[in-house]
N, C-alpha and C. Protein backbone atom coordinates (compact mmCIF):
# COMPACT_ATOMS: atom_id res chain seq x y z
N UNK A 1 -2.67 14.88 15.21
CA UNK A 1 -2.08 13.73 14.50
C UNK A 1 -2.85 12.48 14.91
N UNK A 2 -3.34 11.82 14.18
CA UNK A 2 -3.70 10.44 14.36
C UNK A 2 -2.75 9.37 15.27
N UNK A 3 -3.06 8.66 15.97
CA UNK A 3 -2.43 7.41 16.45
C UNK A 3 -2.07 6.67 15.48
N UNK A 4 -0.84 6.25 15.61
CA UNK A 4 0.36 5.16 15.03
C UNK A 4 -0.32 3.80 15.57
N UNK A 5 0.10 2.73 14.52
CA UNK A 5 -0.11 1.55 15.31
C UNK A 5 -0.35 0.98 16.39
N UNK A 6 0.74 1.36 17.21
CA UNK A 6 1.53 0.99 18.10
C UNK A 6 0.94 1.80 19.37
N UNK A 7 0.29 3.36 19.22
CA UNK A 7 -0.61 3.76 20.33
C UNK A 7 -2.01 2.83 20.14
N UNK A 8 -2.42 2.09 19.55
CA UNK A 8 -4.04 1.44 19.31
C UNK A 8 -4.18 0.70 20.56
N UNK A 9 -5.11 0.33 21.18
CA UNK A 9 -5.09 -0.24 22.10
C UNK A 9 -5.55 -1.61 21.65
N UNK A 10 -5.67 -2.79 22.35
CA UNK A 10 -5.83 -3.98 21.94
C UNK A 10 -7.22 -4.32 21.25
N UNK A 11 -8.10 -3.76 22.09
CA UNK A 11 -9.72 -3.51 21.39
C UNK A 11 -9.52 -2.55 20.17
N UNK A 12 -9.10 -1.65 20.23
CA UNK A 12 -9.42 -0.87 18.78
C UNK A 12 -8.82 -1.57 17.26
N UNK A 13 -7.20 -2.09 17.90
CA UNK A 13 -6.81 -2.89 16.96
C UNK A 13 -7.72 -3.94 16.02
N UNK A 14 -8.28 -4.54 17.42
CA UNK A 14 -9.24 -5.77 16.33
C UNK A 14 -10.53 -5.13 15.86
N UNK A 15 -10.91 -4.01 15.96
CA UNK A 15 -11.74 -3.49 15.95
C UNK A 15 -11.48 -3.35 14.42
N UNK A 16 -10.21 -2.42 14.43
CA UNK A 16 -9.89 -1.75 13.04
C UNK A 16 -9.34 -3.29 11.86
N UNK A 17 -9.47 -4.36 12.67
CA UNK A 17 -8.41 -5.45 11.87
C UNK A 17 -10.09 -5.96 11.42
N UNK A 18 -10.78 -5.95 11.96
CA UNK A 18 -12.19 -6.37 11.74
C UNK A 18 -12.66 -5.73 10.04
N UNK A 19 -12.55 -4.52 10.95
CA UNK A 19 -13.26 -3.67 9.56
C UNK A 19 -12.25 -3.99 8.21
N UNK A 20 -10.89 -3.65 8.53
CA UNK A 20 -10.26 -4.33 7.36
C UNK A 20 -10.85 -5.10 6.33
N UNK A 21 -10.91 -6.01 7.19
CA UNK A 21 -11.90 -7.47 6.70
C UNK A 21 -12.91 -7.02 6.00
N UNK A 22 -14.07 -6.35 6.62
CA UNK A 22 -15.30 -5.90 6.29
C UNK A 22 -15.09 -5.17 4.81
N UNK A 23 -14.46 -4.38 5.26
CA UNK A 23 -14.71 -3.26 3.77
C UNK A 23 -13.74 -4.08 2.38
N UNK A 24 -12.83 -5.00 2.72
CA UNK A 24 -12.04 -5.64 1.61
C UNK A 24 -13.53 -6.73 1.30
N UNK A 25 -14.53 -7.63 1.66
CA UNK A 25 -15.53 -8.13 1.40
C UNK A 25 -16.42 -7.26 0.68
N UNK A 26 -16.68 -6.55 1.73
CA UNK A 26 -18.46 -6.04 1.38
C UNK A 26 -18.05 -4.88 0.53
N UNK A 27 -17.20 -4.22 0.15
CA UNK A 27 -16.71 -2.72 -0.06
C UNK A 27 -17.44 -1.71 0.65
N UNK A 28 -17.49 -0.73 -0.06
CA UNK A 28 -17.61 0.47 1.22
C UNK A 28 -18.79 0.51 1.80
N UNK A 29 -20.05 0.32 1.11
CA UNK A 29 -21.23 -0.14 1.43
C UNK A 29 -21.73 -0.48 2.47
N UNK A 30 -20.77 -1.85 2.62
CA UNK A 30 -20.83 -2.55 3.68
C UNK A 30 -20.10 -2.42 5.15
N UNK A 31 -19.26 -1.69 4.73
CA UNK A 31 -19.01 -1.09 6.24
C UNK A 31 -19.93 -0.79 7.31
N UNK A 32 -20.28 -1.60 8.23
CA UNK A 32 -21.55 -0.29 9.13
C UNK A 32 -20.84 -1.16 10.73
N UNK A 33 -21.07 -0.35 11.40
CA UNK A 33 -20.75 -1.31 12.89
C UNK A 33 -21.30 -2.11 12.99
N UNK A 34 -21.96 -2.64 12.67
CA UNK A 34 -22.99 -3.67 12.81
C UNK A 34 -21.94 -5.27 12.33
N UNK A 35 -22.08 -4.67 11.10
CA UNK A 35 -21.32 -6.01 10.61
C UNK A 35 -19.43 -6.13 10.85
N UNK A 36 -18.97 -4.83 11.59
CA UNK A 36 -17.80 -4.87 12.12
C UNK A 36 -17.48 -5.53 13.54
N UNK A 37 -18.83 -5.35 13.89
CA UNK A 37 -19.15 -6.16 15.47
C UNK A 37 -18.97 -7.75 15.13
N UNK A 38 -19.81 -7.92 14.42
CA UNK A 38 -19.92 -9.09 13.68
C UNK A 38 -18.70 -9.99 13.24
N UNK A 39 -18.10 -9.31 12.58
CA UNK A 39 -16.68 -9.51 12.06
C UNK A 39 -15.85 -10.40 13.26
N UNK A 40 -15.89 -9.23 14.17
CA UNK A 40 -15.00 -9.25 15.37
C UNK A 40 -15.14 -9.57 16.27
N UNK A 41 -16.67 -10.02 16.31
CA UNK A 41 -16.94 -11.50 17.49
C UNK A 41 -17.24 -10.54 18.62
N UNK A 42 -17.70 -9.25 18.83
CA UNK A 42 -18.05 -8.54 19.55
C UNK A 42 -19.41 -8.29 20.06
N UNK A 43 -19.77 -8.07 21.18
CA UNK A 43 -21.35 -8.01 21.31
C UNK A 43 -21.66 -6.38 20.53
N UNK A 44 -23.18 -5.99 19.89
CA UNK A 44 -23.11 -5.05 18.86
C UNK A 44 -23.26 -4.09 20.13
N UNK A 45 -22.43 -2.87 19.00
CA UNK A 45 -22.52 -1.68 20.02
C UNK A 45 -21.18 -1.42 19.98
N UNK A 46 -20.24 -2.33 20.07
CA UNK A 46 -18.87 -2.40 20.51
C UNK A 46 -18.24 -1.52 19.68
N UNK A 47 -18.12 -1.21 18.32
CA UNK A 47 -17.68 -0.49 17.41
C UNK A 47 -17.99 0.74 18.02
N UNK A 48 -19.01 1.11 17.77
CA UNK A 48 -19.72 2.66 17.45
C UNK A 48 -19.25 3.20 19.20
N UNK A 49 -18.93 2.59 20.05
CA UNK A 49 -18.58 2.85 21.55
C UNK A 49 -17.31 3.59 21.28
N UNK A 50 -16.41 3.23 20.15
CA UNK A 50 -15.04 3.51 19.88
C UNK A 50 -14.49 4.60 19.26
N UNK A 51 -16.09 4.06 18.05
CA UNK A 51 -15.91 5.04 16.63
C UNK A 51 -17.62 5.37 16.39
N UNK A 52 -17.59 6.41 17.07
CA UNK A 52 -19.27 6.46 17.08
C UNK A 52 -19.93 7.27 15.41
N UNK A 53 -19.22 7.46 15.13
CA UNK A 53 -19.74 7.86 13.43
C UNK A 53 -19.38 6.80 12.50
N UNK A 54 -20.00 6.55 11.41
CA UNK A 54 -18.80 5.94 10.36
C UNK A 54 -17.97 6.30 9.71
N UNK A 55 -17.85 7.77 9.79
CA UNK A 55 -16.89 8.64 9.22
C UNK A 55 -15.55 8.26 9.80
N UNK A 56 -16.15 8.35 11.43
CA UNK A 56 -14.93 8.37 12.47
C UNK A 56 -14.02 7.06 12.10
N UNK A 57 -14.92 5.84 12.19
CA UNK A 57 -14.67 4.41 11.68
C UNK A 57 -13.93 4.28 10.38
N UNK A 58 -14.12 5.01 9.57
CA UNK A 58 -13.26 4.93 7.96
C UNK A 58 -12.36 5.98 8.28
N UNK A 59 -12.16 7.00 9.10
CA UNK A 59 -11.00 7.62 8.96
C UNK A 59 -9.75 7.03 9.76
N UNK A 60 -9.89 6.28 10.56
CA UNK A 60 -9.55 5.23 12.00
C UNK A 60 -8.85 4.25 10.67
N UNK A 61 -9.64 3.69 9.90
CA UNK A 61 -9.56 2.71 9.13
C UNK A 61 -8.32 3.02 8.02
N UNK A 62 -8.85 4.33 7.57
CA UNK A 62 -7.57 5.07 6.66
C UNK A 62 -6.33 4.98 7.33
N UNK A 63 -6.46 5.76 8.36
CA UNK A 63 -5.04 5.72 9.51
C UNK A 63 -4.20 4.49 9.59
N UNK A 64 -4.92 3.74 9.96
CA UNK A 64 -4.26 2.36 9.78
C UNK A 64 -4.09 1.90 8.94
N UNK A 65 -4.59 1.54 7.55
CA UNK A 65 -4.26 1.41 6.64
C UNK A 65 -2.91 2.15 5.71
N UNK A 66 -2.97 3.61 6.02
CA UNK A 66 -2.11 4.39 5.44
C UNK A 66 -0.54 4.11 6.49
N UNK A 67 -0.85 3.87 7.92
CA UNK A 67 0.21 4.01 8.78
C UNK A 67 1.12 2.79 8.09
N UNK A 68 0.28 1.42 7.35
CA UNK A 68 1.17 0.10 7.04
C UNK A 68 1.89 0.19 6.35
N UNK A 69 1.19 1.25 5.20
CA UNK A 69 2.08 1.51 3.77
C UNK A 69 2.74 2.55 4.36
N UNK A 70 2.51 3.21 4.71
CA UNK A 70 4.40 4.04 4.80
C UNK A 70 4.69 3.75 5.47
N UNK A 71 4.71 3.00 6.54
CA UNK A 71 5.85 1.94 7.23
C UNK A 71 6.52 1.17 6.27
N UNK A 72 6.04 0.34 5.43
CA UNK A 72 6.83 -0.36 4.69
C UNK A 72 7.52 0.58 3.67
N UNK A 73 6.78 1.55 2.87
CA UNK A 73 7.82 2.89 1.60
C UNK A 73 8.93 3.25 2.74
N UNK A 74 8.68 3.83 3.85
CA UNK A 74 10.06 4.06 4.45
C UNK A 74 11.15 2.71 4.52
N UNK A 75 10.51 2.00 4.92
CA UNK A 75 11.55 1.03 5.35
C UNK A 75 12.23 0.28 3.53
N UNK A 76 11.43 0.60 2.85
CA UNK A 76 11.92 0.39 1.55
C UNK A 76 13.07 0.98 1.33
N UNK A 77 12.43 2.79 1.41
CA UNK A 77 13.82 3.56 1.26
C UNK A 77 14.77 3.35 1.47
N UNK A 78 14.83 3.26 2.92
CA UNK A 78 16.14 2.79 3.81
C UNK A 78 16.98 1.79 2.75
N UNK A 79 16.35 0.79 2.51
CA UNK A 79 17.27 -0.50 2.37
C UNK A 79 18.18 -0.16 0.52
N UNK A 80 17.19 0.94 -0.05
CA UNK A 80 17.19 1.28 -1.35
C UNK A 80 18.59 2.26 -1.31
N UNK A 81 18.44 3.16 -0.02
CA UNK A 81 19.65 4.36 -0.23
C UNK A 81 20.84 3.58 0.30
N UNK A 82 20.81 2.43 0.92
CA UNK A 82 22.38 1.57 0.98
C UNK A 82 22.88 0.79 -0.25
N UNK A 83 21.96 1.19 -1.55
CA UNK A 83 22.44 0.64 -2.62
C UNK A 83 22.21 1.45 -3.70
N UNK A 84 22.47 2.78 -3.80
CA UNK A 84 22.05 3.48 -4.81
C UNK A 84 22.95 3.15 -6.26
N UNK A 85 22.13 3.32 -6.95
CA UNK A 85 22.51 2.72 -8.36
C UNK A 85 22.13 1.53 -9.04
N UNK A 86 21.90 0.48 -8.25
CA UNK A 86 22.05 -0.54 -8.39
C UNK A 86 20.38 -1.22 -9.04
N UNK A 87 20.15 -0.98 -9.57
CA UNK A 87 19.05 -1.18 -10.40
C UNK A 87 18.18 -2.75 -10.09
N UNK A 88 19.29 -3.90 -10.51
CA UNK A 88 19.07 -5.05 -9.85
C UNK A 88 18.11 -5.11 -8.29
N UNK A 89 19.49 -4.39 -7.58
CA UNK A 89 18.70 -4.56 -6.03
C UNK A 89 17.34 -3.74 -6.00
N UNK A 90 16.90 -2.45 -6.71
CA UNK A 90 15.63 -1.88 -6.26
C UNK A 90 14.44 -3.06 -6.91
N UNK A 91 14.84 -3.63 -8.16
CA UNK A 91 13.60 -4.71 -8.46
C UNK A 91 13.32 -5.77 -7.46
N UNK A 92 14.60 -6.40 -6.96
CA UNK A 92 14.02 -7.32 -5.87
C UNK A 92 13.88 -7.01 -4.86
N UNK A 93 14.21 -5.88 -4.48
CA UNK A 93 13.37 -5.01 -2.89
C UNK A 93 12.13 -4.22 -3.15
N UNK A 94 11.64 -3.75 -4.71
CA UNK A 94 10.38 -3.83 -5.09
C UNK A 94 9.20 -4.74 -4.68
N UNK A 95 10.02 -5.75 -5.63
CA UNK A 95 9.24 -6.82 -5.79
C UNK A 95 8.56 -7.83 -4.61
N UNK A 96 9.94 -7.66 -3.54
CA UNK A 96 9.99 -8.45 -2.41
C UNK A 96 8.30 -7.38 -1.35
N UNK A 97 8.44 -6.01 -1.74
CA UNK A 97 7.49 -5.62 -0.91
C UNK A 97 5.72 -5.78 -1.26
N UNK A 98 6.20 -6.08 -2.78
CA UNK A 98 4.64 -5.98 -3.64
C UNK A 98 4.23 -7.53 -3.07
N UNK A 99 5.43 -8.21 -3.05
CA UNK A 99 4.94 -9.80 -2.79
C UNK A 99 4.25 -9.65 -0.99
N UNK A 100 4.68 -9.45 -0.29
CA UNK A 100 4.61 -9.62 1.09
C UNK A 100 3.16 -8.47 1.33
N UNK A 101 2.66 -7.57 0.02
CA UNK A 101 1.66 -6.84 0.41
C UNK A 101 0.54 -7.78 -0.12
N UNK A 102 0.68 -8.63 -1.70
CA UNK A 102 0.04 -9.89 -2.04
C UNK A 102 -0.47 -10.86 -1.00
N UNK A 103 0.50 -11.25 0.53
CA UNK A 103 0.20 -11.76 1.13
C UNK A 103 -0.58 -11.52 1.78
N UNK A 104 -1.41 -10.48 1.85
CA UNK A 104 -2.02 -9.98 2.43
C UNK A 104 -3.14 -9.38 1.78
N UNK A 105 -3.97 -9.85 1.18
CA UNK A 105 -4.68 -9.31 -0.05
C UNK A 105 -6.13 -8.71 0.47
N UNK A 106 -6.39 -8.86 1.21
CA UNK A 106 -7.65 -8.15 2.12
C UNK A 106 -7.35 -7.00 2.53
N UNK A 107 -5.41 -6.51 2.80
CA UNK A 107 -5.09 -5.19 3.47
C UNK A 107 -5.20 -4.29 1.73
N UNK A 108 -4.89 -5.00 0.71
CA UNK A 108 -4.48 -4.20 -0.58
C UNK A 108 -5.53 -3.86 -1.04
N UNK A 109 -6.96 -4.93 -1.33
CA UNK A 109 -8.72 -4.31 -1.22
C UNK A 109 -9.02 -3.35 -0.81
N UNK A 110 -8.61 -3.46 0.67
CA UNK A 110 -8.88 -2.32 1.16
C UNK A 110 -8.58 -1.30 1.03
N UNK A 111 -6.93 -0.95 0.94
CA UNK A 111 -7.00 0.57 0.15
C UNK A 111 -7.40 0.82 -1.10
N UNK A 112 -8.00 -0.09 -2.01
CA UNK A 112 -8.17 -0.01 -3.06
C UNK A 112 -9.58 0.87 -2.81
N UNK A 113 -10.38 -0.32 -2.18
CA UNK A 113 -11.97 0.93 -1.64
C UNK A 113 -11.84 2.00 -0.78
N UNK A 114 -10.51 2.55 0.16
CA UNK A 114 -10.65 3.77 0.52
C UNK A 114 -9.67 4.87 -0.19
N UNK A 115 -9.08 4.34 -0.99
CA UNK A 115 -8.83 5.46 -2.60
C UNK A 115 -9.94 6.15 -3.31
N UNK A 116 -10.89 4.97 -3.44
CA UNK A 116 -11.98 5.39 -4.11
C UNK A 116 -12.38 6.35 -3.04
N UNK A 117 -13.08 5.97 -1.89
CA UNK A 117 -13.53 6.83 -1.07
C UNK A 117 -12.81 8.24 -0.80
N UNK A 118 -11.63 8.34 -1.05
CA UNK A 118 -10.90 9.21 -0.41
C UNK A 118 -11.09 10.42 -1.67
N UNK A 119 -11.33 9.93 -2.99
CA UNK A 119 -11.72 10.68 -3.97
C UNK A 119 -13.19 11.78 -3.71
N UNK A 120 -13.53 11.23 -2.67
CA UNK A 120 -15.09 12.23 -2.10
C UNK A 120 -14.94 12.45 -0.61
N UNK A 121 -13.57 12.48 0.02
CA UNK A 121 -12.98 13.01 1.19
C UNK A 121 -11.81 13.40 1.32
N UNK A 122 -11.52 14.62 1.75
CA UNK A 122 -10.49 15.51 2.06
C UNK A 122 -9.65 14.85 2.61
N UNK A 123 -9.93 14.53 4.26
CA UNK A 123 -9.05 14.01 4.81
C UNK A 123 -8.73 12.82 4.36
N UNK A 124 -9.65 11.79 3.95
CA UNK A 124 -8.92 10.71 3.87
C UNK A 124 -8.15 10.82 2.27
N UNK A 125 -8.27 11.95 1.32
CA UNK A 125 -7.17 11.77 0.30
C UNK A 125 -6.13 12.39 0.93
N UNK A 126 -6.14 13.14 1.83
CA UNK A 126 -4.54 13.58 2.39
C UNK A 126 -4.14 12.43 3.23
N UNK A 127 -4.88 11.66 3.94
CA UNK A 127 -3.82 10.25 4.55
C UNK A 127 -3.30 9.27 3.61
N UNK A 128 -3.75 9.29 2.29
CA UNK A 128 -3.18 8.37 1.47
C UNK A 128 -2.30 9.22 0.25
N UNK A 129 -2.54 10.48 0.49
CA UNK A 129 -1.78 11.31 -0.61
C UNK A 129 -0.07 10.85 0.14
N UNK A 130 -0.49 11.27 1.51
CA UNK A 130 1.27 11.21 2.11
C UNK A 130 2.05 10.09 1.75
N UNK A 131 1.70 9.09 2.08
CA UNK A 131 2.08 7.49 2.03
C UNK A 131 2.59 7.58 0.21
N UNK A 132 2.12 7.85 -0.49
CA UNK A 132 2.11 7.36 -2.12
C UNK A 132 3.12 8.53 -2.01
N UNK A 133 3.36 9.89 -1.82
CA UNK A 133 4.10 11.23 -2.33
C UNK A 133 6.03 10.16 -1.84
N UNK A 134 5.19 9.82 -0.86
CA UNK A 134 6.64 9.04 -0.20
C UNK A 134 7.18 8.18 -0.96
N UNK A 135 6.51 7.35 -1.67
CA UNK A 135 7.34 6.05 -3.02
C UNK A 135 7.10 6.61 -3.58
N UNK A 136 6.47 7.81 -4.01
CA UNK A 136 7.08 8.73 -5.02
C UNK A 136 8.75 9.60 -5.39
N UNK A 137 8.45 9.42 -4.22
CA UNK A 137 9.86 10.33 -3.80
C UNK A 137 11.06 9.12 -3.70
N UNK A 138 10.89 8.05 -3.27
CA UNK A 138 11.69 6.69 -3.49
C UNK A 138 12.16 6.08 -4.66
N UNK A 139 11.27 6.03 -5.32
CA UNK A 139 11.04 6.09 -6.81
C UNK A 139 12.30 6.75 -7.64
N UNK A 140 11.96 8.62 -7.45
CA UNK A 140 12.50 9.23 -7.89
C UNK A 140 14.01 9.49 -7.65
N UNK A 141 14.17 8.72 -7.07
CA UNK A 141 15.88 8.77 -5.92
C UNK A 141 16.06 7.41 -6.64
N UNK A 142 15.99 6.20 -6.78
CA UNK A 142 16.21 4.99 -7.59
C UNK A 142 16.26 5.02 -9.13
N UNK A 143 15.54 6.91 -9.73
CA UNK A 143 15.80 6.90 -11.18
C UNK A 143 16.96 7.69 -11.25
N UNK A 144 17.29 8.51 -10.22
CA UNK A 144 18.14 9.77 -10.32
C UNK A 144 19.89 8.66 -9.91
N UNK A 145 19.45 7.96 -8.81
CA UNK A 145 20.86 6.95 -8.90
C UNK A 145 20.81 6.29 -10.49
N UNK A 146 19.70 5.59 -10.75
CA UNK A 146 20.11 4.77 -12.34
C UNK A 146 20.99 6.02 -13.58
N UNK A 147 20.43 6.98 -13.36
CA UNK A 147 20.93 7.82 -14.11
C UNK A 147 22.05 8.37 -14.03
N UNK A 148 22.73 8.54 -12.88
CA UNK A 148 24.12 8.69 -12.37
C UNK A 148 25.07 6.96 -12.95
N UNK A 149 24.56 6.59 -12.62
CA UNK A 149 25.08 5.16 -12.82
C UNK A 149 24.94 4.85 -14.53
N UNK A 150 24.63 5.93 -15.31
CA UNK A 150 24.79 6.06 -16.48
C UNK A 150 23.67 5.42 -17.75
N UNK A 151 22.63 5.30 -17.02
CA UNK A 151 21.13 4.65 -17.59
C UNK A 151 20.79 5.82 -18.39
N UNK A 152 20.42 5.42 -19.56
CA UNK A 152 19.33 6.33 -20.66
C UNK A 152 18.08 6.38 -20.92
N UNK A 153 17.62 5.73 -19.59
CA UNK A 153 15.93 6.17 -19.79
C UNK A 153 15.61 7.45 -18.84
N UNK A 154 14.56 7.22 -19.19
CA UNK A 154 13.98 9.01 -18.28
C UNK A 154 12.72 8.75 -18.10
N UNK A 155 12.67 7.86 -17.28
CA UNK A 155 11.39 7.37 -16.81
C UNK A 155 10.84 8.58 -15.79
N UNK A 156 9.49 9.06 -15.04
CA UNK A 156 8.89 9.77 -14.44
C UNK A 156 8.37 8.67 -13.32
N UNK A 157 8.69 9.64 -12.26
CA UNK A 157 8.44 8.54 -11.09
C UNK A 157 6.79 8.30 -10.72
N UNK A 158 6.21 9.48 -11.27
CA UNK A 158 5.03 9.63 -10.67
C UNK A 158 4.88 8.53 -11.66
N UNK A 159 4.52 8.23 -13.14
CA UNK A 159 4.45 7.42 -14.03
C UNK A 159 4.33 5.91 -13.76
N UNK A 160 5.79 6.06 -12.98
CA UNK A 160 5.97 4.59 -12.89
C UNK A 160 5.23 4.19 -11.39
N UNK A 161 5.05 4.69 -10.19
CA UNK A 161 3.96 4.67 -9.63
C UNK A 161 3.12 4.07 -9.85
N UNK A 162 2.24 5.17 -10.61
CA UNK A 162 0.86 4.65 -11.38
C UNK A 162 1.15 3.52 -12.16
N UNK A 163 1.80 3.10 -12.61
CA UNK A 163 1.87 1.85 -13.82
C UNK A 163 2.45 0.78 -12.47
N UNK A 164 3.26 0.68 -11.48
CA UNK A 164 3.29 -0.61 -10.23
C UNK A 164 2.20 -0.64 -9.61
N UNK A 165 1.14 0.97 -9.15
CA UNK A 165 -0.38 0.61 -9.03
C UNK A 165 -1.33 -0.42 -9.63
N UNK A 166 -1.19 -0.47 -11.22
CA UNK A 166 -1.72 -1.56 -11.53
C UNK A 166 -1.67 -2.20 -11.70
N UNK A 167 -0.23 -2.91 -11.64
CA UNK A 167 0.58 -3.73 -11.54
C UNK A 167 -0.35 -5.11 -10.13
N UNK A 168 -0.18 -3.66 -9.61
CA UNK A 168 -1.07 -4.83 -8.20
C UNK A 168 -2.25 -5.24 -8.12
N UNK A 169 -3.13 -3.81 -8.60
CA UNK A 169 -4.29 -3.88 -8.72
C UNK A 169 -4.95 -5.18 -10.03
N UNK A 170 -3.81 -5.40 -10.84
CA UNK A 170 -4.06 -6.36 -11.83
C UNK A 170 -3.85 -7.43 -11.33
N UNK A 171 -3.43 -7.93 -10.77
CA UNK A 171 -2.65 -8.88 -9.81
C UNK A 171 -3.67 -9.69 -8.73
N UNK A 172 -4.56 -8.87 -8.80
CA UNK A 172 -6.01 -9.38 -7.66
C UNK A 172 -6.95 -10.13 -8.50
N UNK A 173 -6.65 -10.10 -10.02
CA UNK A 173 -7.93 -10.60 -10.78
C UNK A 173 -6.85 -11.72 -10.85
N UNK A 174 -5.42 -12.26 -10.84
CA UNK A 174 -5.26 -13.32 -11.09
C UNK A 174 -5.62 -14.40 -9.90
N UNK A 175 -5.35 -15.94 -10.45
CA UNK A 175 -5.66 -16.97 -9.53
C UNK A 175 -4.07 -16.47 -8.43
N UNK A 176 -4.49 -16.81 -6.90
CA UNK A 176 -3.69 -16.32 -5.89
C UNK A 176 -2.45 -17.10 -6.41
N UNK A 177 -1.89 -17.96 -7.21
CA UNK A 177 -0.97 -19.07 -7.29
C UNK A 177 0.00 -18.04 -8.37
N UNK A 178 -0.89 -17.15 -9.20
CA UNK A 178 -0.42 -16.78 -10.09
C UNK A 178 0.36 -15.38 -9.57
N UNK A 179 -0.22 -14.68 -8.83
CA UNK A 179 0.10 -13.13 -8.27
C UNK A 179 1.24 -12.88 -8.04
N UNK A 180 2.04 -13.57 -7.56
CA UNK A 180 3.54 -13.11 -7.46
C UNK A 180 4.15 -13.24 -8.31
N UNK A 181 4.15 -14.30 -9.14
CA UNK A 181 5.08 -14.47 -10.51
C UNK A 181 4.81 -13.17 -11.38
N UNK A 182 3.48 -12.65 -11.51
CA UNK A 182 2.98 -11.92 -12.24
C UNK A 182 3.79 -10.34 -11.47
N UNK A 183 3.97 -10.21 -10.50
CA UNK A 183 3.90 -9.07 -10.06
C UNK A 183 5.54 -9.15 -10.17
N UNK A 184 6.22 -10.04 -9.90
CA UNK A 184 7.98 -9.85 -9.80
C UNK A 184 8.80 -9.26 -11.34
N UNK A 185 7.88 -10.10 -12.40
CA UNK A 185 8.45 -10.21 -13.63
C UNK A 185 7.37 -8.78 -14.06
N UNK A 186 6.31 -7.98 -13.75
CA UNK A 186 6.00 -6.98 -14.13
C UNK A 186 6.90 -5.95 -13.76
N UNK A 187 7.05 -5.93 -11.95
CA UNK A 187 7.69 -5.02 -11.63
C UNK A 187 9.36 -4.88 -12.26
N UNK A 188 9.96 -5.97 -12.43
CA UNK A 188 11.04 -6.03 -13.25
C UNK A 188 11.15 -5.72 -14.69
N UNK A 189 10.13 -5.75 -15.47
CA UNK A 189 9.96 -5.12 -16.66
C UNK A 189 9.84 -3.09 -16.57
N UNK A 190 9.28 -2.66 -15.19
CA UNK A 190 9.07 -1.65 -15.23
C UNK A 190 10.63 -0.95 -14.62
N UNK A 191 11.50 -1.27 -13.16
CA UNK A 191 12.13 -0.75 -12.91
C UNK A 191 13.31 -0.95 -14.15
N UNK A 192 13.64 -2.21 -14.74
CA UNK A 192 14.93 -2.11 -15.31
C UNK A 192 14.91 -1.34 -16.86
N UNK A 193 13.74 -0.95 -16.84
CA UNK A 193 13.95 0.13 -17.99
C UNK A 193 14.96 1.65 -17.80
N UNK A 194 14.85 1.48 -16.59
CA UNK A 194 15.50 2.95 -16.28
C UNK A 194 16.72 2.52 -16.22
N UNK A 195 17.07 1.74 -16.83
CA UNK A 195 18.78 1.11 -16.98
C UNK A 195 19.12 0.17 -17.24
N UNK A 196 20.58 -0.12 -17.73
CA UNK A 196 21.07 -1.32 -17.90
C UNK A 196 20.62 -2.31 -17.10
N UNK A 197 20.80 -3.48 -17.46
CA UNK A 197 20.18 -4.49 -16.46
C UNK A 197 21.56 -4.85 -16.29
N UNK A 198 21.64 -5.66 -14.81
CA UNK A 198 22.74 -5.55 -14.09
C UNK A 198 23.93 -6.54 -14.83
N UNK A 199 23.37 -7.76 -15.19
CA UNK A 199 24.54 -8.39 -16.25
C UNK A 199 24.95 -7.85 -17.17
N UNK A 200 24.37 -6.91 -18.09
CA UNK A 200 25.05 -6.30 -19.26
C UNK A 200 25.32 -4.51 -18.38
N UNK A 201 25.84 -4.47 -17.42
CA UNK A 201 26.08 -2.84 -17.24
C UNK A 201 27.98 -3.38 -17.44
């Protein structure tokens, strides 16, 4: 099993918070220790001492990256299964997480370039397969309450997934001023289809 956050040690952290940086700039290309040293204000060498391949370095990179997002899909869940049904509350606990990942728009780049990558690596499409199967599965528990709660759509979770994917990914070409408005009132167009909206239920 890979190390959690929280085992990283203080050097690897900035190490890996470095590259963050790096590969949301340069994309994958540009990844090399060199310019992660660089990044991170390190004398060179310092990387590759840690993560002596770049393989090792982008799978390190995946890890952490993947460990943020399903930290936050779980902790989504959680707050989602103390309100099942409720259609209202999953858009603004949606929305509230797409915004706070906006804030952060160098961490969302970045999985954007190790998706791609992960499309020509095993392991790293299974560290990001897990994380996504998980708001998949969140998803599908927020359509199965709307539907109990007497909603007539039949939305597909995997579907709607992919369609809040680009939701975000669209969201990076706007001006930063614009990204959240854009992303609250998208994501709210997408969840409240699967039901009444909460004033007229």
């Amino acid at each position: 099993m890979s190390p959690t956050q929280e085992e990283l040690s203080p050097r690897r952290r900035a190490i890996l918070e470095a590259a963050t940086t790096v590969l949301a700039r340069q994309g994958n290309r540009g990844l090399t220790h060199r310019a992660v040293d660089r990044e991170a204000g390190l004398a060179e060498g310092s990387s590759s001492a840690y993560y002596r391949t770049r393989e090792a370095l982008l799978g390190a990179l995946g890890d952490l990256v993947a460990d943020r997002l399903a930290a936050d899909v779980a902790a989504l869940g959680e707050r989602l299964a103390s309100c099942p049904g409720d259609v209202g509350r999953a858009v603004a606990e949606v929305s509230a997480l797409f915004s706070r990942w906006l804030d952060h728009p160098e961490l969302l780049t970045a999985r954007l370039e190790l998706t791609v990558a992960a499309t020509r690596d095993d392991a790293l499409a299974e560290r990001f397969t897990q994380w996504r199967a998980e708001l998949v599965r969140t998803v599908d528990r927020v359509i199965a309450d709307a539907d109990d709660a007497g909603a007539t759509g039949s939305a597909s979770a995997e579907t709607l997934v992919a369609a809040m994917d680009g939701v975000l990914v669209a969201s990076l070409l706007r001006p930063p001023a614009a990204r959240h408005a854009y992303v609250a009132s998208s994501t709210e167009q997408l969840l409240t289809a699967l039901g009444p909206h909460p004033q007229d239920a």
